[in-house]
Every structure is written in structure tokens, then in C-alpha cells.
Protein backbone atom coordinates (compact mmCIF):
# COMPACT_ATOMS: atom_id res chain seq x y z
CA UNK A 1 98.58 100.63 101.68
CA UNK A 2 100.94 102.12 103.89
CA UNK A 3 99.28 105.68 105.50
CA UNK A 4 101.50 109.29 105.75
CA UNK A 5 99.76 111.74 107.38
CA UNK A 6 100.08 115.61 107.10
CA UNK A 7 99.76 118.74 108.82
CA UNK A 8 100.58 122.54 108.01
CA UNK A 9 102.18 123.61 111.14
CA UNK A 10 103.86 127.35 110.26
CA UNK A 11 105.63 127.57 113.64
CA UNK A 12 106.73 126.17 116.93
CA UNK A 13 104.13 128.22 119.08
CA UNK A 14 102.83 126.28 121.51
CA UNK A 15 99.48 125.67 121.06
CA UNK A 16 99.85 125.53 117.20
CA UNK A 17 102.40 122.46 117.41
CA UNK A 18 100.13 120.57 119.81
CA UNK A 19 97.01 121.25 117.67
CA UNK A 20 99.18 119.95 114.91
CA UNK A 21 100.60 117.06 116.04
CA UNK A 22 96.72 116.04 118.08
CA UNK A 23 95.84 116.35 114.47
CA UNK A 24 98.63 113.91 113.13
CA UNK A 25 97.20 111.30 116.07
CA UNK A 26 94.02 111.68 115.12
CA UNK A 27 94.30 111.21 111.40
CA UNK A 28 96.15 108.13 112.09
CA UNK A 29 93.82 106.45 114.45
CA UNK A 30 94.57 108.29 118.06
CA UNK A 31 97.40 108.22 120.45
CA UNK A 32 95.57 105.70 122.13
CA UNK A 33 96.97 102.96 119.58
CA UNK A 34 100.52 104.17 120.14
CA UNK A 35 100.02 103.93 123.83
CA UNK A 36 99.19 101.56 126.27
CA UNK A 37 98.20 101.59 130.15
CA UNK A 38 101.43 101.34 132.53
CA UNK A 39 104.32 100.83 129.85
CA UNK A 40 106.98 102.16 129.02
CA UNK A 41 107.60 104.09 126.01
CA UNK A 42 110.67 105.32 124.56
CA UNK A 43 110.71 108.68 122.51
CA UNK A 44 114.37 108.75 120.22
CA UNK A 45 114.56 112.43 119.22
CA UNK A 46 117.44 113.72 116.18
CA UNK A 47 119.59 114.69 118.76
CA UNK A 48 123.00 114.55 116.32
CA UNK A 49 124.61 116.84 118.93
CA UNK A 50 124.37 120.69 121.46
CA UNK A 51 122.76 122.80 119.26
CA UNK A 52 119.99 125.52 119.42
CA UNK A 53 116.12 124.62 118.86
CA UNK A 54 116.87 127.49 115.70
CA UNK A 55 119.63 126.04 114.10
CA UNK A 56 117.23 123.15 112.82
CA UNK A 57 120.08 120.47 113.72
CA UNK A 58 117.88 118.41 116.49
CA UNK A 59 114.26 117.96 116.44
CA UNK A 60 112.43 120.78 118.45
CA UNK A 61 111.43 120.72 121.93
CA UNK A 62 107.92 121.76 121.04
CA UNK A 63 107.51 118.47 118.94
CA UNK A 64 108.78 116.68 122.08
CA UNK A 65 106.66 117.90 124.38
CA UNK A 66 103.86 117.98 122.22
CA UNK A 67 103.94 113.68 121.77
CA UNK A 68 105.48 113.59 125.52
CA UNK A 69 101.46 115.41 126.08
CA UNK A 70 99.14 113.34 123.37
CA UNK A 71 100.67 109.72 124.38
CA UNK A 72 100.57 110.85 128.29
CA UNK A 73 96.36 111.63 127.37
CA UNK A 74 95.93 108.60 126.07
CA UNK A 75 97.18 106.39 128.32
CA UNK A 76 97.50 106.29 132.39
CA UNK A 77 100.82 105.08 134.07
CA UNK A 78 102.83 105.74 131.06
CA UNK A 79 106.54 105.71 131.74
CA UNK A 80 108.07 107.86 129.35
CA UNK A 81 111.92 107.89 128.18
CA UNK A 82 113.35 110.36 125.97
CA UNK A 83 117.23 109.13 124.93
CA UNK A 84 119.93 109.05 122.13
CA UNK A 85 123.29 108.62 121.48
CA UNK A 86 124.73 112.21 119.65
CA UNK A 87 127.44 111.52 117.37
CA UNK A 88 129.27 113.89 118.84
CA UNK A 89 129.55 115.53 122.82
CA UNK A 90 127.54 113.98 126.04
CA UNK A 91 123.87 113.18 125.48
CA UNK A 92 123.15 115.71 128.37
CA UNK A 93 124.62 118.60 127.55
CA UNK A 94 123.70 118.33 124.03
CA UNK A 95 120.23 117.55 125.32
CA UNK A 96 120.32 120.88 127.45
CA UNK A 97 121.79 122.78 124.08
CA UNK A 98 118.71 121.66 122.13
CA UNK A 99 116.45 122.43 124.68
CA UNK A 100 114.87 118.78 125.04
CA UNK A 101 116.02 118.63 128.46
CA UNK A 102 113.72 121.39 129.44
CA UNK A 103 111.32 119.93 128.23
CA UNK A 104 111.63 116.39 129.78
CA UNK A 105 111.77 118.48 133.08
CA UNK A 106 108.65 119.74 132.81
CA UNK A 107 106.87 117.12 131.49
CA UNK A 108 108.55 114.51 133.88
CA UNK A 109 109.47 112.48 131.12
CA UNK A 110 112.95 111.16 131.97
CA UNK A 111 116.27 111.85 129.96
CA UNK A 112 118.29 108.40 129.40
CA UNK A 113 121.31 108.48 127.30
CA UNK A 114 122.43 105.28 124.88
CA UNK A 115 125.47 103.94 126.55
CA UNK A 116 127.11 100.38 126.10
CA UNK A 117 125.85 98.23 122.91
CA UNK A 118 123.91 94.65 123.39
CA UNK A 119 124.55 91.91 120.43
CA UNK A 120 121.02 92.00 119.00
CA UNK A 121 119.70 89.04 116.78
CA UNK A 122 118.17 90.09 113.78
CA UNK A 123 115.66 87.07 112.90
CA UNK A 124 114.37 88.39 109.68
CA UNK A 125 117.94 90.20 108.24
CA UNK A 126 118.81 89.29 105.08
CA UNK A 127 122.42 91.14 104.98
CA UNK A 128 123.30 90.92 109.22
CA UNK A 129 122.38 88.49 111.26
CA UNK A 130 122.49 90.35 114.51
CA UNK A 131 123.47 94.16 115.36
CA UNK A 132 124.47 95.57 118.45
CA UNK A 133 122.28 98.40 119.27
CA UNK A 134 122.07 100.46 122.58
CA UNK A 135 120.61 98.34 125.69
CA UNK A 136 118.56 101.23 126.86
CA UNK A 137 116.79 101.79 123.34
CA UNK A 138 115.83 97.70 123.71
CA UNK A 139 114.59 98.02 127.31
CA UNK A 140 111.55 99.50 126.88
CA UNK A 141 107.67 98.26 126.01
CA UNK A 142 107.16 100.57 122.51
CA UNK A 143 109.80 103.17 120.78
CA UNK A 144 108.87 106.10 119.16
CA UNK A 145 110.47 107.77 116.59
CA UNK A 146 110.68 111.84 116.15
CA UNK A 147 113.34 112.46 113.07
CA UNK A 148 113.88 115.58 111.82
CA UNK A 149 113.66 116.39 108.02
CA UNK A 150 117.49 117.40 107.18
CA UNK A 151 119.53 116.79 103.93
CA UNK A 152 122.45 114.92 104.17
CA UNK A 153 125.79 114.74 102.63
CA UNK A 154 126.59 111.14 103.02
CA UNK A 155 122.77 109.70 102.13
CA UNK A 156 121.45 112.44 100.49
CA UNK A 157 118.57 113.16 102.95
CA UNK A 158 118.02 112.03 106.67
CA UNK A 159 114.25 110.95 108.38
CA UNK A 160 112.72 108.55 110.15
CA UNK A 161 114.98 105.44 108.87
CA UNK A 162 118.28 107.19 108.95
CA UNK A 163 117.42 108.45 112.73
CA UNK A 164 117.02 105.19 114.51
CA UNK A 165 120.94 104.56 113.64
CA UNK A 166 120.86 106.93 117.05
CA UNK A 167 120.27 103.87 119.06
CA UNK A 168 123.66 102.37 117.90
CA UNK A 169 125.46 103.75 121.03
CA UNK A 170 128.55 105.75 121.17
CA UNK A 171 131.83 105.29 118.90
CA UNK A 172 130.09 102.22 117.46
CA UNK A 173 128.54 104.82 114.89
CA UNK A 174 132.25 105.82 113.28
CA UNK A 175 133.38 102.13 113.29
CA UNK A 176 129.91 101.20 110.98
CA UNK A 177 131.28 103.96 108.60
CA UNK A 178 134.81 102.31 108.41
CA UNK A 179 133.13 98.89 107.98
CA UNK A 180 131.52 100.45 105.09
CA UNK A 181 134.48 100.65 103.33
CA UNK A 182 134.17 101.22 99.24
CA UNK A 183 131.01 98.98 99.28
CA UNK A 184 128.12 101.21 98.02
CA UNK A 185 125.06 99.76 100.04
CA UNK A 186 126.91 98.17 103.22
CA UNK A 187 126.13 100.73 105.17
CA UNK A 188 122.25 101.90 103.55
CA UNK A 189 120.91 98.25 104.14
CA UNK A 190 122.01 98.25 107.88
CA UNK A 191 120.07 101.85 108.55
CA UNK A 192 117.05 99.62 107.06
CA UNK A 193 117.34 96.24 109.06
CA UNK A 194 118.41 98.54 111.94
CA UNK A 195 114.75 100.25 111.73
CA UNK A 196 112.94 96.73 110.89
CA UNK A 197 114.48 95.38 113.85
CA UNK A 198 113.89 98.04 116.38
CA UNK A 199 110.21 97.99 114.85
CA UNK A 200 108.98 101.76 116.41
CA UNK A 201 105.05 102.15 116.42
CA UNK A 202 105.42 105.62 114.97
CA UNK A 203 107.55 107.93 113.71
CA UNK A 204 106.75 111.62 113.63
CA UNK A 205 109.05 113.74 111.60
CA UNK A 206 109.57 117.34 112.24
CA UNK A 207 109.83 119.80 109.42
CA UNK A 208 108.44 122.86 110.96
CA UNK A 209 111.67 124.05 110.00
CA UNK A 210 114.22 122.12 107.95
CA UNK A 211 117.89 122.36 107.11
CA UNK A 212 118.77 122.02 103.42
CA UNK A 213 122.47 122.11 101.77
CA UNK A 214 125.28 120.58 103.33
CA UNK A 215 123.43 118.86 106.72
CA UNK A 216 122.88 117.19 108.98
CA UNK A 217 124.89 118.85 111.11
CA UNK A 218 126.12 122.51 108.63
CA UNK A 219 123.43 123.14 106.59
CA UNK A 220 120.96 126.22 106.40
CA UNK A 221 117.73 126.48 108.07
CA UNK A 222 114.74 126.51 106.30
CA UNK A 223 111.08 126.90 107.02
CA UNK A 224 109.08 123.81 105.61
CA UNK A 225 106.01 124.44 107.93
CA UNK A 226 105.02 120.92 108.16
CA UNK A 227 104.77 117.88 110.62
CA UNK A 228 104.26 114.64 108.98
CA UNK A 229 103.69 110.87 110.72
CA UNK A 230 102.90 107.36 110.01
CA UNK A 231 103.50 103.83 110.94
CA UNK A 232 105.92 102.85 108.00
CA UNK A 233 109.36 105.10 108.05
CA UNK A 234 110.07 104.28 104.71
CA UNK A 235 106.77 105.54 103.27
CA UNK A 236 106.89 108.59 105.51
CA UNK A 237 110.69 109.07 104.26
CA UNK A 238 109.51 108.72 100.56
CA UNK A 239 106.56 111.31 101.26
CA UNK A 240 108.83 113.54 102.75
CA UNK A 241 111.28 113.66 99.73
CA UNK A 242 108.94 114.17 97.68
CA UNK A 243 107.43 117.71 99.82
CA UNK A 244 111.03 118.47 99.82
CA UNK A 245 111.44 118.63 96.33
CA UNK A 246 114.47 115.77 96.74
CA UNK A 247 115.31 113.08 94.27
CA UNK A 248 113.95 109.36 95.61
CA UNK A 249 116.00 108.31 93.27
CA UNK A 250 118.83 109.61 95.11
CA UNK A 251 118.11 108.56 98.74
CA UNK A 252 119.89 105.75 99.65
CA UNK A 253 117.89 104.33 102.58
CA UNK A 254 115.03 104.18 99.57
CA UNK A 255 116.91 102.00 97.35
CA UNK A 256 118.07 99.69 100.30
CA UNK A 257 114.68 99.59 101.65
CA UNK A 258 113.24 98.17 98.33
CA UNK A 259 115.83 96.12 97.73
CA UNK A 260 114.74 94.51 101.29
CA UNK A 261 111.41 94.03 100.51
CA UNK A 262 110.69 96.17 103.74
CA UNK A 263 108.57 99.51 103.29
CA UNK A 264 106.63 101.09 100.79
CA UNK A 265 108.62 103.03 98.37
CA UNK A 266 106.00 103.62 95.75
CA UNK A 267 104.50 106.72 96.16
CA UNK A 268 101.29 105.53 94.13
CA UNK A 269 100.97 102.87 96.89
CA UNK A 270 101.02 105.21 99.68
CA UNK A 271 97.92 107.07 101.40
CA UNK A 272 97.84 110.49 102.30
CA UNK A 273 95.99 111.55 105.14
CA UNK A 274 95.59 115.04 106.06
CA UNK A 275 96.94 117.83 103.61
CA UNK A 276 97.54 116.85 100.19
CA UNK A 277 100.62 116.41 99.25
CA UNK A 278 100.22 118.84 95.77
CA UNK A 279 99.37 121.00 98.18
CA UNK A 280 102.77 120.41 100.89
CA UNK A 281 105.31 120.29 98.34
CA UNK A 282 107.58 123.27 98.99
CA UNK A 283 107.36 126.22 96.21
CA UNK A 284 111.31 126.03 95.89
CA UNK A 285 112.80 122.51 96.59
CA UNK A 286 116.01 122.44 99.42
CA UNK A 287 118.74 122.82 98.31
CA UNK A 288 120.78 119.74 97.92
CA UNK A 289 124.35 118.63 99.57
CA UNK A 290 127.53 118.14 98.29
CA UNK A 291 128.03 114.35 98.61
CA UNK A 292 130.76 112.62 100.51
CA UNK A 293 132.11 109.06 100.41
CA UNK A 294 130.00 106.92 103.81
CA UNK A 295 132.90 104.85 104.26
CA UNK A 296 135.13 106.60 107.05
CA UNK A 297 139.35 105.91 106.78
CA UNK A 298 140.72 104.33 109.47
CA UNK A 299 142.54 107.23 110.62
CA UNK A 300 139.30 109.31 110.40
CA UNK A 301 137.53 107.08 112.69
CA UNK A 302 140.81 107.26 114.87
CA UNK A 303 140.36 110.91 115.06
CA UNK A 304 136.54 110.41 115.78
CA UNK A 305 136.70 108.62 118.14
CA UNK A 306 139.64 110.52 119.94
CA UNK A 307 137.35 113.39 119.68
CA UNK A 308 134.22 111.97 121.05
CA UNK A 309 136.58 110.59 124.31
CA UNK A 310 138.23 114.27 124.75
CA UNK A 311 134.36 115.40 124.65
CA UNK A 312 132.93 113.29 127.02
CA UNK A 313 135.95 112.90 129.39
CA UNK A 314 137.29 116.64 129.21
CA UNK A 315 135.41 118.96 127.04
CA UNK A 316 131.78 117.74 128.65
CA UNK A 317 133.10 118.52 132.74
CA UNK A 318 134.50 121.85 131.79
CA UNK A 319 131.47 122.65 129.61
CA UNK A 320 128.85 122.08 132.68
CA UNK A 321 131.15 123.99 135.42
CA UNK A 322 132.14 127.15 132.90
């Protein structure tokens, strides 16, 4: 059986997230099994683009720096990344915005943006038989995953599957959406063999404080008070809908997942560890999205990626000298 841990965790103080996420380690075996002596680990935060720790868009610097601490403690000469690709502005600046940046400083965990895209076999895909995925999220010994718990108006909810599409670098993202076209699980089914094939050893999601209606990027904050982690990001998405109060039924990376064979979708078949979940299941469920088509127009990714260049080429420069 696939294992989801659980944690309260009422607030990003300190010494409360730590406690909460040494907790998560423990219950799943110890950061020692996530970490080895002298490798290198990459850490892929929900880093969607420059926004406040508050605004519950990007997964909180606390979390960071509390895995950035366990997996350091369990292992000597780790080398520690901590990069993404944000769908829209610089990976730096948005990285400053959210706060991680501060917190790679003072942990000494280096900041390394996604940048040019490296055809990828896929061995075991059933739908694609390679991707091209972000050389610096393949250069690396393990990956960890730290998703944040967001509804979504395009896939209904976003977590640890959804979140790994981060190491698709750059415009690459937009162009996937236009490939989607009016085919309804084109672009669900990659997000899955995108996951299987980058194989993290854990993903931890945040949902200290969530964002439900219209995210991931325009929703409203809302306080969840709960870390969750485990090996399988399916499982841990499933476990998560259900504390949300969301539809499985609804969540497209679910139904791709199963169709795959990849995952465990059945709640029945999945372990809790930690707090029950009858007991982290949110008194009011969030509030759900208003759905839009995935498939992007082509003069909507045009515009995209227009807007991503004038961002990175123009709007980034002035941004760091204003």
C-alpha cells in the first residue's frame, strides 16, 4: 500500500513548521532515506511566478527551509539545489518575490533556474515516447518535490503531480497547452508520465495555507493548517482532495494516473500515517474554480510567449534596478 503521511501544522512559525515537517520524515521512515552522503539533491518548489509567501501562490519559504534543514541532518556533503521554471517572469526575481531566495541564502542551498529543454526518453510511456524536460532538473542525484495544495481552473486541483510540469523549462509550457488541442486527456497523461519519469523520492505538499476558487495563480487564500508527504504523488494528490473536500472524480491527473496503471488512486488502498484523515478533512470544503478549456489557441500561446520574452528581456532588468 502506498503511505500519505499527515501533520497539523496551524502556521508558518518557525519552529512549528520544522517540528512538523521532522514529524512528516519521521513517520515516513527518516530523512535519512531521502538523503544520501555527498549527492546532490534537487528541491522543485510551486514557484508559478513573484508573489508574496501570503498570497498562497508559491510554496512557503518556511517549508523550504524546513526540508533544506531535515535532508542537510541526515546526510553530510549534501549539495542542495532549489530551481523551477515560473510560467510567467524570471525564476529569480520571482524567487526573491516569494521569499525562497532568502531562504536558499541562508541555508546555502543554491538557486538554479530551468533553462533550455533536453529530449528525454521515456522507457516505460505508454502515450510519449520521450519528453523534453529542463537539463538542470535531470542533472542531479535525487529530486524532491514541495507542491503546494491550490485549486485549479484548467485541472481542477494542482499537487504534487501537476507541479513537476515546472521542470518543463520556459515557453515549452504554453506550446504543451496548444498541443493539447480539443483532446480531453492529451495533456493530463503527460503531467503523469512527466512525474513517472522524473521519479522524485518525495514529495511534500504544503497546505499550511491553501488557495481555493479560481487558482493557481487568482484564487483566495485559505488556511488548511496541514503539511502532508509521501513517496507516491498520486496517492498523496488523492489524500489531499479528499482533506480538501474536492471531487476525485473531478481531478484530471487522477483519472490519467489510473488509466496509466501508475499510482494509487484508491483511497481504501492507501495508508495514513500521522493524523487521521476524518480528523484533517477541512470543516468547509474550498471552494471550487470555474473551469477553462487546457488547450491554449495559437494566438494565445503567441501572446504567451510574447509576454514571457518582454518579462525576461525587459520587464525582469527594469524590475531589479527600480
Amino acid at each position: 500500500m502506498s503511505r500519505v503521511a499527515i501533520v497539523r501544522c496551524e502556521s508558518y512559525e518557525r519552529a512549528r513548521v520544522e517540528e512538523a515537517v521532522g514529524r512528516l520524515f519521521d513517520l515516513l521512515g527518516g530523512a535519512a532515506r531521502f538523503a544520501r552522503t555527498a549527492e546532490t539533491l534537487l528541491l522543485k518548489p510551486n514557484l508559478l511566478k513573484g508573489a508574496p509567501p501570503g498570497s498562497a501562490v508559491a510554496t512557503h519559504p518556511e517549508v523550504l527551509r524546513a526540508v533544506i534543514g531535515a535532508l542537510g541532518a541526515a546526510a553530510s556533503g549534501l549539495a542542495l539545489r532549489v530551481g523551477d521554471s515560473p510560467a510567467w517572469g524570471g525564476f529569480e526575481s520571482a524567487a526573491e518575490a516569494a521569499g525562497l531566495a532568502a531562504a536558499c541564502r541562508e541555508t546555502g542551498a543554491a538557486l538554479t533556474p530551468f533553462t533550455g529543454g533536453v529530449k528525454t526518453p521515456n522507457p516505460r510511456g505508454q502515450v510519449y515516447d520521450h519528453l523534453v524536460i529542463a537539463r538542470e532538473a535531470l542533472d542531479r542525484d535525487g529530486l524532491i518535490n514541495l507542491p503546494k495544495l491550490k485549486t485549479h481552473c484548467q485541472l481542477y486541483m494542482t499537487g504534487a503531480v501537476k507541479n513537476l510540469f515546472g521542470c518543463v523549462a520556459g515557453k515549452r509550457k504554453a506550446w504543451w497547452h496548444f498541443k493539447a488541442g480539443s483532446y480531453r486527456d492529451y495533456f493530463p497523461l503527460m503531467l503523469v508520465e512527466t512525474a513517472r519519469l522524473l521519479n522524485a523520492r518525495l514529495h511534500l505538499l504544503d497546505a499550511v495555507l491553501a488557495m481555493e476558487g479560481n487558482g493557481p495563480a487568482s484564487g483566495t487564500p485559505r488556511r488548511a493548517g496541514l503539511l502532508l508527504a509521501s513517496e507516491d504523488p498520486v496517492a498523496l494528490d488523492r489524500v489531499a482532495c479528499e482533506a480538501a473536500g474536492l471531487d476525485p472524480a473531478r481531478l484530471r491527473t487522477l483519472e490519467a494516473a489510473r488509466a496509466l496503471g501508475w499510482g494509487e488512486t484508491n483511497l481504501a488502498r492507501i495508508e495514513i500515517a500521522g493524523l487521521p484523515l476524518a480528523q484533517a478533512r477541512l470543516e468547509r470544503p474550498l471552494a471550487e474554480p470555474k473551469m477553462m478549456p487546457i488547450g491554449f489557441s495559437l494566438p494565445r500561446v503567441v501572446k504567451s510567449t510574447l509576454k514571457q520574452q518582454w518579462l525576461l528581456r525587459v520587464g525582469e532588468p527594469l524590475r531589479r534596478h527600480a
